[in-house]
C-alpha atoms as a PDB file:
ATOM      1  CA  UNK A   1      22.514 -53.923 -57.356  1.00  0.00           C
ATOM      2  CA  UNK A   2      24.898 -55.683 -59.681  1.00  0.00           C
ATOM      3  CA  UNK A   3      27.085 -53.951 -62.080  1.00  0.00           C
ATOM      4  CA  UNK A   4      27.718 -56.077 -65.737  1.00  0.00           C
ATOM      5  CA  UNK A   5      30.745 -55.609 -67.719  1.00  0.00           C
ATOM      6  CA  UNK A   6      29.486 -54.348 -70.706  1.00  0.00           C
ATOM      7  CA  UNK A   7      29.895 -52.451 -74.126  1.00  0.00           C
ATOM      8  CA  UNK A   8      33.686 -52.070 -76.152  1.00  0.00           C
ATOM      9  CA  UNK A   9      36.350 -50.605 -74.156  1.00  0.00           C
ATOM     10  CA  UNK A  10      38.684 -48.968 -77.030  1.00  0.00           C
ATOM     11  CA  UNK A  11      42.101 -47.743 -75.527  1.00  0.00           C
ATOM     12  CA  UNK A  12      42.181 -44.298 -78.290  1.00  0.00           C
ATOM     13  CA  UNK A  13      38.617 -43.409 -77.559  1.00  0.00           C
ATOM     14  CA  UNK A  14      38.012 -39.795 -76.029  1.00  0.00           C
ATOM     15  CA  UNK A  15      35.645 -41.567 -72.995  1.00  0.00           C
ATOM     16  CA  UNK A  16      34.293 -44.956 -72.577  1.00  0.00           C
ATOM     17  CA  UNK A  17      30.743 -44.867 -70.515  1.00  0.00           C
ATOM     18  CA  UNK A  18      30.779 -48.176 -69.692  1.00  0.00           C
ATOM     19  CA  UNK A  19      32.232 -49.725 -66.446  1.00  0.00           C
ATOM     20  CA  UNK A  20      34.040 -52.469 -67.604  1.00  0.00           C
ATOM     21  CA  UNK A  21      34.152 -54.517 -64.493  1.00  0.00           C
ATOM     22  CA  UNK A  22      31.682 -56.222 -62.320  1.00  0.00           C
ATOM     23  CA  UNK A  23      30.627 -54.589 -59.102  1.00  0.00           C
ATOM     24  CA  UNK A  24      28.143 -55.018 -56.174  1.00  0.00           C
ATOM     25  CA  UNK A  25      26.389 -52.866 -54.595  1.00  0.00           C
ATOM     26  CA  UNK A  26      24.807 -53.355 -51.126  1.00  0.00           C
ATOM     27  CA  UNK A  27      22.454 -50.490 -49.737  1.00  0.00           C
ATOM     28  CA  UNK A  28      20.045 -50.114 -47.164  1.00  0.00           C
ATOM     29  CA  UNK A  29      17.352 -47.350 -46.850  1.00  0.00           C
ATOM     30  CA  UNK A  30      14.754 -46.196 -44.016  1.00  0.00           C
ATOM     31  CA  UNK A  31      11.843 -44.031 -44.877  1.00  0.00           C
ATOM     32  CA  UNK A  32       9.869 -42.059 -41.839  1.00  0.00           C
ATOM     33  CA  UNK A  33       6.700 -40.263 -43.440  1.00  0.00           C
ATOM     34  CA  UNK A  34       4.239 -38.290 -41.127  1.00  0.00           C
ATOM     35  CA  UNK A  35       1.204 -38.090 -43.747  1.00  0.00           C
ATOM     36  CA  UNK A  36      -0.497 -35.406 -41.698  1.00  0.00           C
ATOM     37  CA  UNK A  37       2.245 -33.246 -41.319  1.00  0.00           C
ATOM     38  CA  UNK A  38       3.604 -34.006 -44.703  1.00  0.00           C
ATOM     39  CA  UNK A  39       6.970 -34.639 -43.564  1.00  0.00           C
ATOM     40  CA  UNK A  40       9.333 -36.959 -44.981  1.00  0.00           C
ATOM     41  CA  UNK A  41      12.215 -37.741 -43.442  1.00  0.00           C
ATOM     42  CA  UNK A  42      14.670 -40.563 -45.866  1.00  0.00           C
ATOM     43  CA  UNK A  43      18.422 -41.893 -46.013  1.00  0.00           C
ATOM     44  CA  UNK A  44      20.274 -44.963 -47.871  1.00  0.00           C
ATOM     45  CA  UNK A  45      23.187 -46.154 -46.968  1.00  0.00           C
ATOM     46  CA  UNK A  46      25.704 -48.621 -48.865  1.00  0.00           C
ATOM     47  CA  UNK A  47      28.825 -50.227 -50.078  1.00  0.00           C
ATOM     48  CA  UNK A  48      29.933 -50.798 -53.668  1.00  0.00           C
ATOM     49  CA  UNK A  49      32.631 -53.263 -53.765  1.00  0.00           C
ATOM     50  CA  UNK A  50      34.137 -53.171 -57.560  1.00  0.00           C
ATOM     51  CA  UNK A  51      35.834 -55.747 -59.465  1.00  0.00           C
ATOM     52  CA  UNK A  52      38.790 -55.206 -61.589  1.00  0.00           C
ATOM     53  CA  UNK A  53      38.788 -53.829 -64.828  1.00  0.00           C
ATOM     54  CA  UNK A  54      40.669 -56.958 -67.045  1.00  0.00           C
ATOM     55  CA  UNK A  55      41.354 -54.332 -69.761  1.00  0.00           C
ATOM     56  CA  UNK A  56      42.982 -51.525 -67.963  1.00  0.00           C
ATOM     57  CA  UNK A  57      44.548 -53.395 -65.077  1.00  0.00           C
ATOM     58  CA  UNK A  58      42.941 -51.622 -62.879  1.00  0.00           C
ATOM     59  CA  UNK A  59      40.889 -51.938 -59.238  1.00  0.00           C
ATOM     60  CA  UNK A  60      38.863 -49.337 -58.304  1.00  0.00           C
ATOM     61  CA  UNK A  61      39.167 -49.893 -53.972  1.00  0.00           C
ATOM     62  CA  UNK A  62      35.282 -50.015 -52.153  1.00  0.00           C
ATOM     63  CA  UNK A  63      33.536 -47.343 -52.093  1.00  0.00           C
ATOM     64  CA  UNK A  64      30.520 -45.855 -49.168  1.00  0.00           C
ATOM     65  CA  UNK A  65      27.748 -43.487 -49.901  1.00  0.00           C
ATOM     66  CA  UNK A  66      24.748 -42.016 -47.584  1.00  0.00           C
ATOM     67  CA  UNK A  67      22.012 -40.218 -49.822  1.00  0.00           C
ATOM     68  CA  UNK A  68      19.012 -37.932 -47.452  1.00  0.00           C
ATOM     69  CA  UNK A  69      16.403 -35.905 -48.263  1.00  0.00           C
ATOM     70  CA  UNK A  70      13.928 -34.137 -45.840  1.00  0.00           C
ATOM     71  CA  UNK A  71      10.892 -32.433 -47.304  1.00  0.00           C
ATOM     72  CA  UNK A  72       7.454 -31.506 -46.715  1.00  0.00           C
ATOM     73  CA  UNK A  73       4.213 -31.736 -48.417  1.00  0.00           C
ATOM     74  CA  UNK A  74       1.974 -28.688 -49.313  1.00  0.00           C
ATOM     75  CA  UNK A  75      -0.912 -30.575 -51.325  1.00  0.00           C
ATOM     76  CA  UNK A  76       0.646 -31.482 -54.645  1.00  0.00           C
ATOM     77  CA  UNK A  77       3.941 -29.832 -54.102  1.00  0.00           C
ATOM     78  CA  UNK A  78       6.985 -30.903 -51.398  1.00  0.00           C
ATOM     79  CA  UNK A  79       9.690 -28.850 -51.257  1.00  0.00           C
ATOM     80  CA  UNK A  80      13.214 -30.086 -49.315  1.00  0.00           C
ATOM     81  CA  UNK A  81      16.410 -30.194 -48.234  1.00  0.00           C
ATOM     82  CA  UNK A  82      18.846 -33.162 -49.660  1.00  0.00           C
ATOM     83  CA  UNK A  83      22.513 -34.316 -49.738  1.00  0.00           C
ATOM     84  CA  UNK A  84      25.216 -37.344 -50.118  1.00  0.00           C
ATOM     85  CA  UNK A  85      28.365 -37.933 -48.944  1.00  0.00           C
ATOM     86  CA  UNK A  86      30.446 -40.564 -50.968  1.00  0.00           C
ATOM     87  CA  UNK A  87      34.057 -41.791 -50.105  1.00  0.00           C
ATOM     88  CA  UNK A  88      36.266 -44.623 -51.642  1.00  0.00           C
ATOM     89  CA  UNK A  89      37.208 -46.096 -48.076  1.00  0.00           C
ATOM     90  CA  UNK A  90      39.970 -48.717 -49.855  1.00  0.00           C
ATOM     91  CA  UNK A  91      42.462 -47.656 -52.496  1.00  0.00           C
ATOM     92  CA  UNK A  92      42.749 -48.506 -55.782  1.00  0.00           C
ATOM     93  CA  UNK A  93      45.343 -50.760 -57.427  1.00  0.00           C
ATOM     94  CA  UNK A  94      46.745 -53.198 -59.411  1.00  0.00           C
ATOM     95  CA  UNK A  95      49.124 -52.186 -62.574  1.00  0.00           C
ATOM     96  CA  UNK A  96      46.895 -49.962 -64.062  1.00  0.00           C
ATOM     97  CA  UNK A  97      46.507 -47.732 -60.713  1.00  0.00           C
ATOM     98  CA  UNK A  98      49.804 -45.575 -62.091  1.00  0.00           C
ATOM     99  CA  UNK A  99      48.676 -42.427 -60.073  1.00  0.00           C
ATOM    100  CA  UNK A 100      48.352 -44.573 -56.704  1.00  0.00           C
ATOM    101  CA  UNK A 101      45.643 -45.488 -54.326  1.00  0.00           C
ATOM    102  CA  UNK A 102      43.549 -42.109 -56.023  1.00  0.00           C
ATOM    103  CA  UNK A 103      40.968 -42.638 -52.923  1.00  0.00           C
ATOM    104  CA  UNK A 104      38.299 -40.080 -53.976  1.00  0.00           C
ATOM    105  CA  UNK A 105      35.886 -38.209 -51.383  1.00  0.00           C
ATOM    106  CA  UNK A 106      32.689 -34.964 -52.097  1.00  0.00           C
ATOM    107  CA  UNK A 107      30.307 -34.341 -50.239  1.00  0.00           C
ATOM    108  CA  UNK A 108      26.737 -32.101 -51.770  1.00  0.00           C
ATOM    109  CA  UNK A 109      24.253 -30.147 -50.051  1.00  0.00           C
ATOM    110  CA  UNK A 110      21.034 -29.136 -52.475  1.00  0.00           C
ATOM    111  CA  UNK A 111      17.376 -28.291 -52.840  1.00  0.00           C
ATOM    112  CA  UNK A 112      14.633 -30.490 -54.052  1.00  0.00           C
ATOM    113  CA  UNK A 113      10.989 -29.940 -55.385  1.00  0.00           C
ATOM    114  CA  UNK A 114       7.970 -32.168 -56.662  1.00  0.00           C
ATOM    115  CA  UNK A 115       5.052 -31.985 -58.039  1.00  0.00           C
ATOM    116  CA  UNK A 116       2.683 -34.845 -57.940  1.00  0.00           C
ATOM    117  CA  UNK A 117      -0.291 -34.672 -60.503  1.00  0.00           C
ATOM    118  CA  UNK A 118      -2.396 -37.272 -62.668  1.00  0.00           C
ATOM    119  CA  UNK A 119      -2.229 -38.179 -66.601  1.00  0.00           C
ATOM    120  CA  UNK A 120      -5.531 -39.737 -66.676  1.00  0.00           C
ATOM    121  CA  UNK A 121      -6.133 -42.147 -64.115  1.00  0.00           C
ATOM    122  CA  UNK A 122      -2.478 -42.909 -63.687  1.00  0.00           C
ATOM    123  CA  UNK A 123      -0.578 -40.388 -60.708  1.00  0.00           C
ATOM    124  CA  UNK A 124       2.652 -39.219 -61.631  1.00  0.00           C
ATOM    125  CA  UNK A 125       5.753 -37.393 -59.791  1.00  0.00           C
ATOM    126  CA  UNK A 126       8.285 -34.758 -61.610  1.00  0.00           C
ATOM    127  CA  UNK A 127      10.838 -34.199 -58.977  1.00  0.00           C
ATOM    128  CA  UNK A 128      13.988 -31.534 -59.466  1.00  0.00           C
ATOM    129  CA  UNK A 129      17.026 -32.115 -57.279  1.00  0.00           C
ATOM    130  CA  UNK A 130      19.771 -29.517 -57.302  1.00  0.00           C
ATOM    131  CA  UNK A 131      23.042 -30.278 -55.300  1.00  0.00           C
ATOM    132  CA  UNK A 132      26.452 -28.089 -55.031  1.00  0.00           C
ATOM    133  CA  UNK A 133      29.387 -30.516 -54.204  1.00  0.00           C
ATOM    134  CA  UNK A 134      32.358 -29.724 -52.232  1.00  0.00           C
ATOM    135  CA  UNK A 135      35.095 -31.001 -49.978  1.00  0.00           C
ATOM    136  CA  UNK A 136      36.169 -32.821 -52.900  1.00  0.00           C
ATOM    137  CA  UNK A 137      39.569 -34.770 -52.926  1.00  0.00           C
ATOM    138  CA  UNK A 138      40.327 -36.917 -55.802  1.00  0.00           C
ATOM    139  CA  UNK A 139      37.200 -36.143 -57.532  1.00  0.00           C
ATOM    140  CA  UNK A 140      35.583 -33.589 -59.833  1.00  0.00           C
ATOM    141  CA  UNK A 141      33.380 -31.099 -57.973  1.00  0.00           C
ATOM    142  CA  UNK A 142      30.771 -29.282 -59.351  1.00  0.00           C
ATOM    143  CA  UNK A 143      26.772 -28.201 -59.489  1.00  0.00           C
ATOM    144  CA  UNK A 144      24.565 -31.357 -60.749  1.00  0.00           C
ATOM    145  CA  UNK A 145      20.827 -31.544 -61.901  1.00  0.00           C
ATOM    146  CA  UNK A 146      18.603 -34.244 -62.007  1.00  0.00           C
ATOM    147  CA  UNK A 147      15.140 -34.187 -63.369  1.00  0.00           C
ATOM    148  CA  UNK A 148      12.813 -37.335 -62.991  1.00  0.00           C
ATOM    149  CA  UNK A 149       9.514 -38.155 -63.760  1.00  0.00           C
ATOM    150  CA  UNK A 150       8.643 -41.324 -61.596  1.00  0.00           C
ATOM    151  CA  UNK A 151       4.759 -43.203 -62.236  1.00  0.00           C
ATOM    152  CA  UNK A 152       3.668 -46.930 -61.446  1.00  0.00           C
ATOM    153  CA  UNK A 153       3.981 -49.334 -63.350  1.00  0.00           C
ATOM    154  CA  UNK A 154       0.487 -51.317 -62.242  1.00  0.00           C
ATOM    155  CA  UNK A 155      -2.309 -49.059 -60.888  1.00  0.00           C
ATOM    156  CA  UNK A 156      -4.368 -51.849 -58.300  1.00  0.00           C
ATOM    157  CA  UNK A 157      -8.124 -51.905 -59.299  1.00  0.00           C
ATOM    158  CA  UNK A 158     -10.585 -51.651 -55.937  1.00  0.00           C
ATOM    159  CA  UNK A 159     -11.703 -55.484 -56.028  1.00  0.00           C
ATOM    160  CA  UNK A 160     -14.813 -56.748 -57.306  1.00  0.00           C
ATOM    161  CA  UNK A 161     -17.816 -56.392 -54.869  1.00  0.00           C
END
């Protein structure tokens, strides 16, 4: 993944969503799915290495984060455990870095469930993942939500006979 500088960074603004800086992230993921048991066992791995921020002065250090989720399928419904751990692993710096290295660390535990279903002739996937954060240093800790709704983008015909 590559992270674009993008959108107006404006110094008296209450928050600015954009990133400012380029960044790269490198991840790997392995997926081990039993589809008779209905077991699904999945973690990603990575490295975001961030560029600095020419309008702050400031270098956010590297950062690691793991992702899993375990569930299990009962017809059109998996329910599941899932979790993250994310840690800045280099500090931050350059002039803007005025409250020091700030190396940030959480770590989240949650639930998950899906529910797989068609609109048509085209399947579709609602998925609700709840996670509860703690052991955070340097970071905001919390309860977090996430509701996505996930279909293809092609459906593959059977081919002509």
């Amino acid at each position: 993944m590559l992270n674009i500088p993008i959108g107006d960074y404006r110094k008296d603004a209450l928050s600015n969503v954009a990133f400012h800086r380029w960044a790269g992230d490198l991840t790997g993921t392995v997926t081990w799915l039993d589809p008779e048991s209905g077991i699904d066992l999945s973690a990603a791995a990575g490295f975001t290495f961030n560029g600095e921020n020419p309008e702050t002065d400031y270098w956010t250090g590297t950062e690691f984060h793991i992702e899993w989720a375990a569930s299990k399928s009962f017809g059109d419904v998996s329910l599941g455990l899932v979790g993250y751990h994310y840690q800045q692993i280099t500090g931050d710096g350059g002039p803007g870095a005025r409250l020091g290295d700030f190396e940030g660390q959480v770590t989240a535990l949650g639930g998950t469930v899906a529910y797989n279903f068609n609109l048509g002739d085209r399947p579709l996937t609602a998925r609700l993942k709840v996670y509860r954060e703690f052991a955070a240093e340097n970071r905001l800790e919390g309860t977090s939500a996430f509701l996505t709704l996930s279909l293809p983008l092609q459906i593959n015909a059977p081919p002509p006979e």
